[in-house]
Protein backbone atom coordinates (compact mmCIF):
# COMPACT_ATOMS: atom_id res chain seq x y z
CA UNK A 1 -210.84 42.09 140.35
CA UNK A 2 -208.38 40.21 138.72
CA UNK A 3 -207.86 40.51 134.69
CA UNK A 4 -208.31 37.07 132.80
CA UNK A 5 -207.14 39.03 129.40
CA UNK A 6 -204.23 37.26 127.93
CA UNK A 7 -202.75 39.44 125.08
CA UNK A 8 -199.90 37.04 124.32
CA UNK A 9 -202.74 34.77 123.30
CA UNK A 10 -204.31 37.36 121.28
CA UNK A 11 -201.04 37.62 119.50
CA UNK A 12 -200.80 34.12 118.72
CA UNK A 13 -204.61 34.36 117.52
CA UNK A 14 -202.91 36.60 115.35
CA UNK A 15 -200.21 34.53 114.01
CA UNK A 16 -202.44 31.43 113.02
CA UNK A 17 -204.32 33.60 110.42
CA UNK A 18 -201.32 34.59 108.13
CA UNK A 19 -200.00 32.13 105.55
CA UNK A 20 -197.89 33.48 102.84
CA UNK A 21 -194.52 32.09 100.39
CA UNK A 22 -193.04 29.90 103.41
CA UNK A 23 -194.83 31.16 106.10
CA UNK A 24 -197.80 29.01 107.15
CA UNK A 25 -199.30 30.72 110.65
CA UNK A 26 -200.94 27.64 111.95
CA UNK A 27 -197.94 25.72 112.13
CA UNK A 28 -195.89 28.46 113.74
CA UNK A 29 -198.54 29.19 115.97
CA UNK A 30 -199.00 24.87 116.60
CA UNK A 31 -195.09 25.56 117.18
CA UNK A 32 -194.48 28.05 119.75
CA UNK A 33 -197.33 26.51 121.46
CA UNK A 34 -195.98 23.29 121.78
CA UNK A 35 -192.75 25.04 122.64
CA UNK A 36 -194.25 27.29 125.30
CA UNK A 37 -191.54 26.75 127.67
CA UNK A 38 -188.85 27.68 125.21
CA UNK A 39 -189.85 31.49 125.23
CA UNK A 40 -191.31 34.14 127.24
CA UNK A 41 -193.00 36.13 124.95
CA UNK A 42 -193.64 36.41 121.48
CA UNK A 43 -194.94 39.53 118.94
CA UNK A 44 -195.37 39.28 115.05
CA UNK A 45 -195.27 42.53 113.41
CA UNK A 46 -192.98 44.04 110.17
CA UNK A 47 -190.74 47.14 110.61
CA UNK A 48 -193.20 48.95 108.35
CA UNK A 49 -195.99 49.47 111.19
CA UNK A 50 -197.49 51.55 108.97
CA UNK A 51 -198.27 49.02 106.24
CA UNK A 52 -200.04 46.76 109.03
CA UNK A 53 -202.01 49.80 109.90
CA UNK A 54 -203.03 50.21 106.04
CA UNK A 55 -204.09 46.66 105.57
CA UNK A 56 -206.03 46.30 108.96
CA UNK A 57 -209.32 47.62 106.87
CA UNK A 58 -209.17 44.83 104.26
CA UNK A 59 -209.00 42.38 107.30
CA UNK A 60 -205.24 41.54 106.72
CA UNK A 61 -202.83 41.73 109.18
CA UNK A 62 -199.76 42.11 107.09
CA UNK A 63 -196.82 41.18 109.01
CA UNK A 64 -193.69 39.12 108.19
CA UNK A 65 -191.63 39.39 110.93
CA UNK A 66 -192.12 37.42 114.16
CA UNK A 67 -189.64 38.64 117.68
CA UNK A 68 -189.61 35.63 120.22
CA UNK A 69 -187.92 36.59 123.68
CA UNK A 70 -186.10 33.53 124.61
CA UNK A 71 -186.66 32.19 128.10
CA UNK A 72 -183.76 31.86 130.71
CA UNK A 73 -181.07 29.28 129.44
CA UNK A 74 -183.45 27.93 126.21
CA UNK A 75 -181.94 30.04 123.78
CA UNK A 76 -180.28 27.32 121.97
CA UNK A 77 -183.12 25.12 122.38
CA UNK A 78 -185.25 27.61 120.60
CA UNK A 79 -182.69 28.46 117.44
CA UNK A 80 -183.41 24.86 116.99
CA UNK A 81 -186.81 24.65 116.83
CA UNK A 82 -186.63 27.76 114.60
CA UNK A 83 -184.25 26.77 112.38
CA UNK A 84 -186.96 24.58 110.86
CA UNK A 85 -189.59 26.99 110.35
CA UNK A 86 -188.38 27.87 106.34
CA UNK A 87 -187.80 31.16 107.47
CA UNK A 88 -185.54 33.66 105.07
CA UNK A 89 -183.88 35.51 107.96
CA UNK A 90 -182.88 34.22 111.89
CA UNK A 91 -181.02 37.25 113.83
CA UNK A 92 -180.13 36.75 117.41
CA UNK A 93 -179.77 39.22 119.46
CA UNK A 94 -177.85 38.57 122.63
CA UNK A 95 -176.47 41.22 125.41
CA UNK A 96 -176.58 45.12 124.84
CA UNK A 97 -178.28 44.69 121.27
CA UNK A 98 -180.53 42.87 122.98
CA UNK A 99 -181.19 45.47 126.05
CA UNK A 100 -181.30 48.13 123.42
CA UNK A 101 -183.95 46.40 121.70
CA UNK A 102 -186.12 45.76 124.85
CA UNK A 103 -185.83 48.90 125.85
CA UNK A 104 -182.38 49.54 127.96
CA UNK A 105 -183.53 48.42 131.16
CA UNK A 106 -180.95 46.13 132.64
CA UNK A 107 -181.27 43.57 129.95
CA UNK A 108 -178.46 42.37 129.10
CA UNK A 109 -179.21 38.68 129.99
CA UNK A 110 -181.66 38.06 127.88
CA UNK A 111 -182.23 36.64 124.14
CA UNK A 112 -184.07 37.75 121.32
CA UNK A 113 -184.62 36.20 117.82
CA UNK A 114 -186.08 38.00 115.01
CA UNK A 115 -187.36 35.79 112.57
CA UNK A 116 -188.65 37.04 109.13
CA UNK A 117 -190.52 35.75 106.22
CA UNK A 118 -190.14 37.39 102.68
């Protein structure tokens, strides 16, 4: 039987329900959606997991940072589009930072922005 779950869905579920300082999550989420073939997958989180996991009880999903893996040859494409999402940080990660980050599994073509929100 064939799964119809779609987590990167979920995620963007996610996304739509955080506004906060420049961050509205409806319009990112309105964003990557309408950019869906600049990216392969996307994950919003903050490097403090544990503050997420704190928060989850009040029903808030505190996160500030969003990680978009660029699809093949739409990097550029995407800094665009991100560059006008108010964001306070953009970092691009390109080559081994970029296989490090994913994991170190022959990744070394791919693109990763990490975009955060203060």
């Amino acid at each position: 039987m064939e799964s119809t779950f779609d987590p990167q869905a979920v995620l963007l579920e996610l996304i739509q329900h955080n506004d906060f300082n420049h961050f509205s999550g409806k319009f990112i989420r309105d964003e990557l959606v309408k950019y869906r073939n600049l990216w392969k997958a996307c994950l919003m989180t903050r490097h403090g997991t544990g503050i997420v996991l704190r928060d989850l009880n009040e029903g808030c999903y505190n996160v500030d940072t969003l990680y978009i893996l660029a699809a093949p040859g739409r990097a550029f494409d995407l800094a665009k589009v991100i560059s006008r999402w108010e964001a306070d940080e953009v970092k691009c990660m390109e080559g081994k930072e970029a296989d490090s980050f994913l994991g170190q599994g022959g990744h070394l073509d791919e693109t990763v922005f990490e975009v955060w929100w203060d």
